[in-house]
C-alpha atoms as a PDB file:
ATOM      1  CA  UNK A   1     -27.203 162.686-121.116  1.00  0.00           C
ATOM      2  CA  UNK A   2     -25.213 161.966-118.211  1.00  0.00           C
ATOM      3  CA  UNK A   3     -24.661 164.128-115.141  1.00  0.00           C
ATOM      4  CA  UNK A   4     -20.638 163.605-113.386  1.00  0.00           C
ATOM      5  CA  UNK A   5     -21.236 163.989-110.149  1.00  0.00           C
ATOM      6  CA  UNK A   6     -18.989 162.646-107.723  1.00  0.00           C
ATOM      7  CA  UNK A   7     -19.018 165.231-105.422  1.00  0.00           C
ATOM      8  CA  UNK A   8     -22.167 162.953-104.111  1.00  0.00           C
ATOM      9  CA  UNK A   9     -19.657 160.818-103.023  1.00  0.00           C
ATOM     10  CA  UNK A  10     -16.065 162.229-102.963  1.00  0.00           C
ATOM     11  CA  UNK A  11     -16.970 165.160-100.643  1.00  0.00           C
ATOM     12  CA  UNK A  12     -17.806 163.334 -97.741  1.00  0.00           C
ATOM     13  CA  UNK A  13     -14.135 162.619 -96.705  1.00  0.00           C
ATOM     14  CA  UNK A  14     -12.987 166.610 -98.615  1.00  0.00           C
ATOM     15  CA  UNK A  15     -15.868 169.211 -97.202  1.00  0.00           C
ATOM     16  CA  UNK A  16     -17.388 166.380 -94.206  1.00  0.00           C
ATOM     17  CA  UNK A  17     -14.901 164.550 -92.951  1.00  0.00           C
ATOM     18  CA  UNK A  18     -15.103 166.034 -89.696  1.00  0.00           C
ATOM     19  CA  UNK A  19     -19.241 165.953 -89.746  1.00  0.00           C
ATOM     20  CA  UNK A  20     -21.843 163.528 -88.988  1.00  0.00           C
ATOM     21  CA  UNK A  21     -22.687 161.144 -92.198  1.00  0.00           C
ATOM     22  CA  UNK A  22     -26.600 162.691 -91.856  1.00  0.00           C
ATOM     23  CA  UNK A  23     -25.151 166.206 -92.762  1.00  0.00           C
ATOM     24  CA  UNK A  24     -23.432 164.719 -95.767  1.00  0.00           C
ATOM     25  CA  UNK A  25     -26.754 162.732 -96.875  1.00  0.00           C
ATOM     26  CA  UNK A  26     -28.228 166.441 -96.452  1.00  0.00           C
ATOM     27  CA  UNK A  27     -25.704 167.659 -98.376  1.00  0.00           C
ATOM     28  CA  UNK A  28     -26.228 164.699-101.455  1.00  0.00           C
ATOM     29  CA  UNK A  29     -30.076 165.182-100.922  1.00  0.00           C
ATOM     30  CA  UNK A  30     -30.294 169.033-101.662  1.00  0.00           C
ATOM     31  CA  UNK A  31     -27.572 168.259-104.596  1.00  0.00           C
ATOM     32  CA  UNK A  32     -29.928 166.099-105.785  1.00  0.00           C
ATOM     33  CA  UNK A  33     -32.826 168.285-105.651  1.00  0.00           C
ATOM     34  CA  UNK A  34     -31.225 170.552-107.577  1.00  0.00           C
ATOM     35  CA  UNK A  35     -30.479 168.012-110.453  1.00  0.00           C
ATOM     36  CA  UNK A  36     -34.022 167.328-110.149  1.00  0.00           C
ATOM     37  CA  UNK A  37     -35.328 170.707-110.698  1.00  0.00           C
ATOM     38  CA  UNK A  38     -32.684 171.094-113.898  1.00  0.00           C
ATOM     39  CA  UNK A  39     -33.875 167.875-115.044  1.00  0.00           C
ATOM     40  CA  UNK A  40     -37.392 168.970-115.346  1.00  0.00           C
ATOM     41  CA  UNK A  41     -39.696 167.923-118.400  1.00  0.00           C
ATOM     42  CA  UNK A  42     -36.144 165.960-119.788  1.00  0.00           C
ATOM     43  CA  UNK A  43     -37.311 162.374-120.506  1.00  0.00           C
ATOM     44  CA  UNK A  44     -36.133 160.244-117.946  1.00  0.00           C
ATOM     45  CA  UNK A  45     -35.103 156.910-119.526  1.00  0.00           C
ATOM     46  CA  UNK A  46     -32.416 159.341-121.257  1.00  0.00           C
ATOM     47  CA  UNK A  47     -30.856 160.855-118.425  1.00  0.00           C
ATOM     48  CA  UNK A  48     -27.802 158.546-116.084  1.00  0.00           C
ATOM     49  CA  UNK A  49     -25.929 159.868-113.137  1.00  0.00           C
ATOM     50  CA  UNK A  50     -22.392 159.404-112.126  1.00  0.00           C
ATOM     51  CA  UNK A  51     -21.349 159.035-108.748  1.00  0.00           C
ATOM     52  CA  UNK A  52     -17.585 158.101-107.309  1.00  0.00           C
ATOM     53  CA  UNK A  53     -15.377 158.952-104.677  1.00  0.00           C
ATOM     54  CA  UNK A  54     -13.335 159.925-106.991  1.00  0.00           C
ATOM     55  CA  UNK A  55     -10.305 158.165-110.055  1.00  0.00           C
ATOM     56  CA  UNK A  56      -7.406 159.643-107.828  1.00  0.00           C
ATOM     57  CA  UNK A  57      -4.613 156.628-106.614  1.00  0.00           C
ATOM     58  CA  UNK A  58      -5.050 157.079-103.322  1.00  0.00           C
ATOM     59  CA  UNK A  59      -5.915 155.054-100.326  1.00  0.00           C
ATOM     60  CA  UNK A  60      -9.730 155.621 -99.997  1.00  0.00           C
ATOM     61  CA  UNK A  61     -10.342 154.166 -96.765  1.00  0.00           C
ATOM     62  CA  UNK A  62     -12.483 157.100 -95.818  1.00  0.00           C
ATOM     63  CA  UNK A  63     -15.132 157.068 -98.408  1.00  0.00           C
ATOM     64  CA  UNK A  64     -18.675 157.076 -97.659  1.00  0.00           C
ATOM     65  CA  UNK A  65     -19.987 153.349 -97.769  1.00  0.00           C
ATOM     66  CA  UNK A  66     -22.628 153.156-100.686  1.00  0.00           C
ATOM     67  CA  UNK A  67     -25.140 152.221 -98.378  1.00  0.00           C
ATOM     68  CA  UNK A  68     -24.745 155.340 -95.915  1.00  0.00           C
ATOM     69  CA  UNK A  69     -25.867 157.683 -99.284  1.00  0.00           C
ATOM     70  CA  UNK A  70     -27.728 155.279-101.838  1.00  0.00           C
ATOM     71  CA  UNK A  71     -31.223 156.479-100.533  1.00  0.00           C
ATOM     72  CA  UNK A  72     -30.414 159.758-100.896  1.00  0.00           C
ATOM     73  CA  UNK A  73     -28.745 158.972-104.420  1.00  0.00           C
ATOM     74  CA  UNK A  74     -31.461 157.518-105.546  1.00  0.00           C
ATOM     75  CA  UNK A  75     -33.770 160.015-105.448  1.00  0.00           C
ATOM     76  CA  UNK A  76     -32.735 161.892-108.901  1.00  0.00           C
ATOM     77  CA  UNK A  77     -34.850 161.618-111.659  1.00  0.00           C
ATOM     78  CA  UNK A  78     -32.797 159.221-113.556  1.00  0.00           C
ATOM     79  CA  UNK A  79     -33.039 156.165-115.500  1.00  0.00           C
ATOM     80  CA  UNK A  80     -29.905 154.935-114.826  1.00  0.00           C
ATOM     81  CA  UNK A  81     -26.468 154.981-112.296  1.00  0.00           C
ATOM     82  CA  UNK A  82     -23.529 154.710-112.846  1.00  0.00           C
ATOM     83  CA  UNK A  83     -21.225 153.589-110.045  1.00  0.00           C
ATOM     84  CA  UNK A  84     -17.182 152.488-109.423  1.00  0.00           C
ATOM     85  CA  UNK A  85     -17.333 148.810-109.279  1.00  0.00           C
ATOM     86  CA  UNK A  86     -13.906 147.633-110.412  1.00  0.00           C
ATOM     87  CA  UNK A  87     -11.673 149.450-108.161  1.00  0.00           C
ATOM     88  CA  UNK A  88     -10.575 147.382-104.813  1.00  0.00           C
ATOM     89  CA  UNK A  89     -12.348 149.356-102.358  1.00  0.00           C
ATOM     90  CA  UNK A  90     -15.983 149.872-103.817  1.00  0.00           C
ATOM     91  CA  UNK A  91     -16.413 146.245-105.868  1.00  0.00           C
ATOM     92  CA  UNK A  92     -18.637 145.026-103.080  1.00  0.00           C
ATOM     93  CA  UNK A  93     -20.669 147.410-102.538  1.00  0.00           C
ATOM     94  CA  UNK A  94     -22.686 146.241-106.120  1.00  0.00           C
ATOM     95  CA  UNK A  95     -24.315 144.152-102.914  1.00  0.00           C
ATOM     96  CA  UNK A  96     -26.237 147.563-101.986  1.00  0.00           C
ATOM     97  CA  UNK A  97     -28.536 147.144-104.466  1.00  0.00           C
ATOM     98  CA  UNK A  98     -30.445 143.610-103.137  1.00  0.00           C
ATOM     99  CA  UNK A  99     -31.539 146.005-100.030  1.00  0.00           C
ATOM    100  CA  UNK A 100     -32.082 149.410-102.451  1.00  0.00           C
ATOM    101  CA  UNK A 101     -33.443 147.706-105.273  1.00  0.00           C
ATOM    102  CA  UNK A 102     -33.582 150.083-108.852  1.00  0.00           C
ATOM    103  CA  UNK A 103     -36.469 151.600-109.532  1.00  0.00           C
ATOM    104  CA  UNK A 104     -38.664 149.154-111.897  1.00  0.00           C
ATOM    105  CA  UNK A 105     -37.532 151.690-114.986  1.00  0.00           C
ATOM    106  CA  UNK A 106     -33.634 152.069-114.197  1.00  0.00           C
ATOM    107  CA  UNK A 107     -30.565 150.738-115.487  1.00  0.00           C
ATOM    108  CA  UNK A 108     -27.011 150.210-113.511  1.00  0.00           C
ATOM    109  CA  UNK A 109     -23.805 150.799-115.809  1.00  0.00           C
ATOM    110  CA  UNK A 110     -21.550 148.748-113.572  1.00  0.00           C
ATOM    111  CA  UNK A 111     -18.238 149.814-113.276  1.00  0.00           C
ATOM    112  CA  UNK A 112     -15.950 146.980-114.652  1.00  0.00           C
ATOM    113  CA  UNK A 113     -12.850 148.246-115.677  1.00  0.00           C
ATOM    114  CA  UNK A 114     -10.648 150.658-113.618  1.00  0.00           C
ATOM    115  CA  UNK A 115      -9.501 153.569-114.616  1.00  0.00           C
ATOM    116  CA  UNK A 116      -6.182 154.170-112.345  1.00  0.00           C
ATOM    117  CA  UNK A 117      -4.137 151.619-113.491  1.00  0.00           C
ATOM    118  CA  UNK A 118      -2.324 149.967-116.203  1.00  0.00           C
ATOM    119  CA  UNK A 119      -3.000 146.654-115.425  1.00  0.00           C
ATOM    120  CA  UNK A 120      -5.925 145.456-118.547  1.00  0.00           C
ATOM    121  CA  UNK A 121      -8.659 143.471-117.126  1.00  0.00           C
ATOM    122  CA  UNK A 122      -9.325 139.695-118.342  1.00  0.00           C
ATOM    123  CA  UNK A 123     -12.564 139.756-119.923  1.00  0.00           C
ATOM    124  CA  UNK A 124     -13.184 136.690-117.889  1.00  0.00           C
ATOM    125  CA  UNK A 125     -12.940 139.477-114.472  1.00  0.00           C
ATOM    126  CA  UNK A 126     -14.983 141.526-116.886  1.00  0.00           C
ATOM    127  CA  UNK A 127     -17.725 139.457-117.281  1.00  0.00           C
ATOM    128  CA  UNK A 128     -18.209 137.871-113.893  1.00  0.00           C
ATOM    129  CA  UNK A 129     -18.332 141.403-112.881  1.00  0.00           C
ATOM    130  CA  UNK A 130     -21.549 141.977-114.983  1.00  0.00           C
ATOM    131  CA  UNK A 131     -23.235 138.611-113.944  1.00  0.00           C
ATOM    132  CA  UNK A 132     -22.745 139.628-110.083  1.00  0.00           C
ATOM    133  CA  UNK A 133     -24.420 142.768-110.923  1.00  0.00           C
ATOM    134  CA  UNK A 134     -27.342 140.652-112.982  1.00  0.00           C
ATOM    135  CA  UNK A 135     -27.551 138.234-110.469  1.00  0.00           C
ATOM    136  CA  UNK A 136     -28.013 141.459-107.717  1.00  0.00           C
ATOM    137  CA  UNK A 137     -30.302 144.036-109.605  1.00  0.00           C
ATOM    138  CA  UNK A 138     -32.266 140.308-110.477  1.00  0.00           C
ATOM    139  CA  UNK A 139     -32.568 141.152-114.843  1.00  0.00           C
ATOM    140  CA  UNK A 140     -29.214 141.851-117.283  1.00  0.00           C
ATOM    141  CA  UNK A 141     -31.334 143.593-119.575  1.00  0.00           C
ATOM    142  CA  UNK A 142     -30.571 146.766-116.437  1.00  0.00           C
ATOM    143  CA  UNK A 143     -27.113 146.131-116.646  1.00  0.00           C
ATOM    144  CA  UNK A 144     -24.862 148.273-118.652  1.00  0.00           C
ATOM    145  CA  UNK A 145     -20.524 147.573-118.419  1.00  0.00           C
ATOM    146  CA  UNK A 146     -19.035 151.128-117.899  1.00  0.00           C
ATOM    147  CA  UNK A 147     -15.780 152.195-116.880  1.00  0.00           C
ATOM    148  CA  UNK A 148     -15.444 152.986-113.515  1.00  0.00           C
ATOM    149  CA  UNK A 149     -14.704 156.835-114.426  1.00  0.00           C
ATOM    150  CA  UNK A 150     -12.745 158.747-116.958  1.00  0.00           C
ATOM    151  CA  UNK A 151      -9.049 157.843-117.901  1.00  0.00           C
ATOM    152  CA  UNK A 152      -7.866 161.675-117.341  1.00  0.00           C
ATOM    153  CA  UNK A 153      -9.149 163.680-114.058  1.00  0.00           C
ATOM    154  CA  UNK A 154      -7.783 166.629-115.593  1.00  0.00           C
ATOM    155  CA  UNK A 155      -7.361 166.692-119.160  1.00  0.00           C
ATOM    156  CA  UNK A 156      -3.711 165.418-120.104  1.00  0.00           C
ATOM    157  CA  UNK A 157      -2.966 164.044-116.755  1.00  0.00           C
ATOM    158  CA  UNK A 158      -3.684 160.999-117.163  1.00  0.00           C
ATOM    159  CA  UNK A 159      -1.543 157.816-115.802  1.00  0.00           C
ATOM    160  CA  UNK A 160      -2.716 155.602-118.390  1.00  0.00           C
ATOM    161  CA  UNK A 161      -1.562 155.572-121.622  1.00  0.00           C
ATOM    162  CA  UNK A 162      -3.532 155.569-124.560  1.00  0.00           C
ATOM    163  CA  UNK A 163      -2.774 152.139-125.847  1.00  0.00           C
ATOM    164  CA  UNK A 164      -3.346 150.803-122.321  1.00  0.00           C
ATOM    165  CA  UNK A 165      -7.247 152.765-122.648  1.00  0.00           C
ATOM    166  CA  UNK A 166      -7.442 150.961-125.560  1.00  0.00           C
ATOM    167  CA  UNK A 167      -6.544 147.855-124.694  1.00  0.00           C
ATOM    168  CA  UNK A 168      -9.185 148.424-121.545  1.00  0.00           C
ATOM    169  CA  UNK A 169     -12.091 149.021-123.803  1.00  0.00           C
ATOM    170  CA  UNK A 170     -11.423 146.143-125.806  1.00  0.00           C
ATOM    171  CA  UNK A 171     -11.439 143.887-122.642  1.00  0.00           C
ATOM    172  CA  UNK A 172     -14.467 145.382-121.445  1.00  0.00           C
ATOM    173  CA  UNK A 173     -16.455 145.001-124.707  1.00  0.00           C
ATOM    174  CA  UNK A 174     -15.037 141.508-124.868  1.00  0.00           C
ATOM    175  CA  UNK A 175     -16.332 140.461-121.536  1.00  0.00           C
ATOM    176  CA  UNK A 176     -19.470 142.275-121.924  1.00  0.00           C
ATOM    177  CA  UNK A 177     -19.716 139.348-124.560  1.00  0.00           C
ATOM    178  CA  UNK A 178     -19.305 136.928-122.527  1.00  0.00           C
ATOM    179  CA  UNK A 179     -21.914 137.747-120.140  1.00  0.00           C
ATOM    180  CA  UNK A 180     -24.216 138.411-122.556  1.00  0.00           C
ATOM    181  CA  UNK A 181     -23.671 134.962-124.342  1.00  0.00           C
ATOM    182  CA  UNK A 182     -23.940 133.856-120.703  1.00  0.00           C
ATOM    183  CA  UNK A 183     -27.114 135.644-119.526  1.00  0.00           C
ATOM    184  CA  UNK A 184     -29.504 135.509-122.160  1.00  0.00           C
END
């Protein structure tokens, strides 16, 4: 099962923007709790949560860093996270995890295509996405490729046309060859 919740993210700069960072990592923290409490006696190796500021084109220079809420993130009762890290202003922040390390039993599904635009990733840019995040979470068996989000915000308003999608996937399971053939 996976939870969607970018509000974990996204709401700092709608509902907090004018707030401290701690009152939006009290915010994410009692969010959490309360996925924790709904998540009860759910096994947790089947169970991923989605966090992003969010698959709008815009200019997203006030997003919460990663590291100002990863802590707080990381306290749901998940086995794995799935994060944004194709888009220009978040593909860094895969870095985050050498200092907040997974738990032993988690997976990361590393964002590695984005969904915003037409342009179709090189399964080359693919792949050296997923052997960054290997070489940072330290084994590739915890590494999952993912999209950075969902092609439609709303559905039927998406910017990216079905062919396009398809064309994305392909790349995407392509390059998650690569690494693979790479890794192990």
């Amino acid at each position: 099962m996976q939870i969607d919740a970018p509000d974990l993210a996204l709401e700092r700069h709608i509902s907090y923007s004018d707030q401290p960072v701690q009152e939006f990592v009290t915010f994410v923290r009692a969010v959490v709790g309360q996925i924790n409490r709904a998540l009860e006696g759910l096994p947790r190796d089947r169970v991923r949560l989605h966090v992003c500021w969010g698959n709008y084109e815009s200019p997203h220079d006030q997003d919460v860093p990663l590291r100002d809420i990863v802590e707080a993130i990381k306290e749901a009762n998940v086995g794995g996270f799935m994060l944004p890290f194709a888009n220009p202003r978040h593909q860094h922040e895969i870095n985050v995890f050498r200092d907040y390390p997974l738990g032993k039993d988690q997976k990361l599904l590393v964002g590695v295509i984005d969904t915003t635009t037409n342009f179709v990733e090189h399964p080359e840019v693919v792949a050296e996405r997923l052997e960054r995040a290997a070489g940072v979470v330290g084994d590739p068996s915890r590494i999952l490729a993912g999209t950075d989000c969902g092609f439609d915000t709303s559905a039927g308003m998406g910017r990216v046309t079905s062919d396009v999608v398809w064309a994305k996937l392909r790349a995407m399971r392509e390059g998650a060859d690569l690494a693979a053939s790479r890794l192990f």
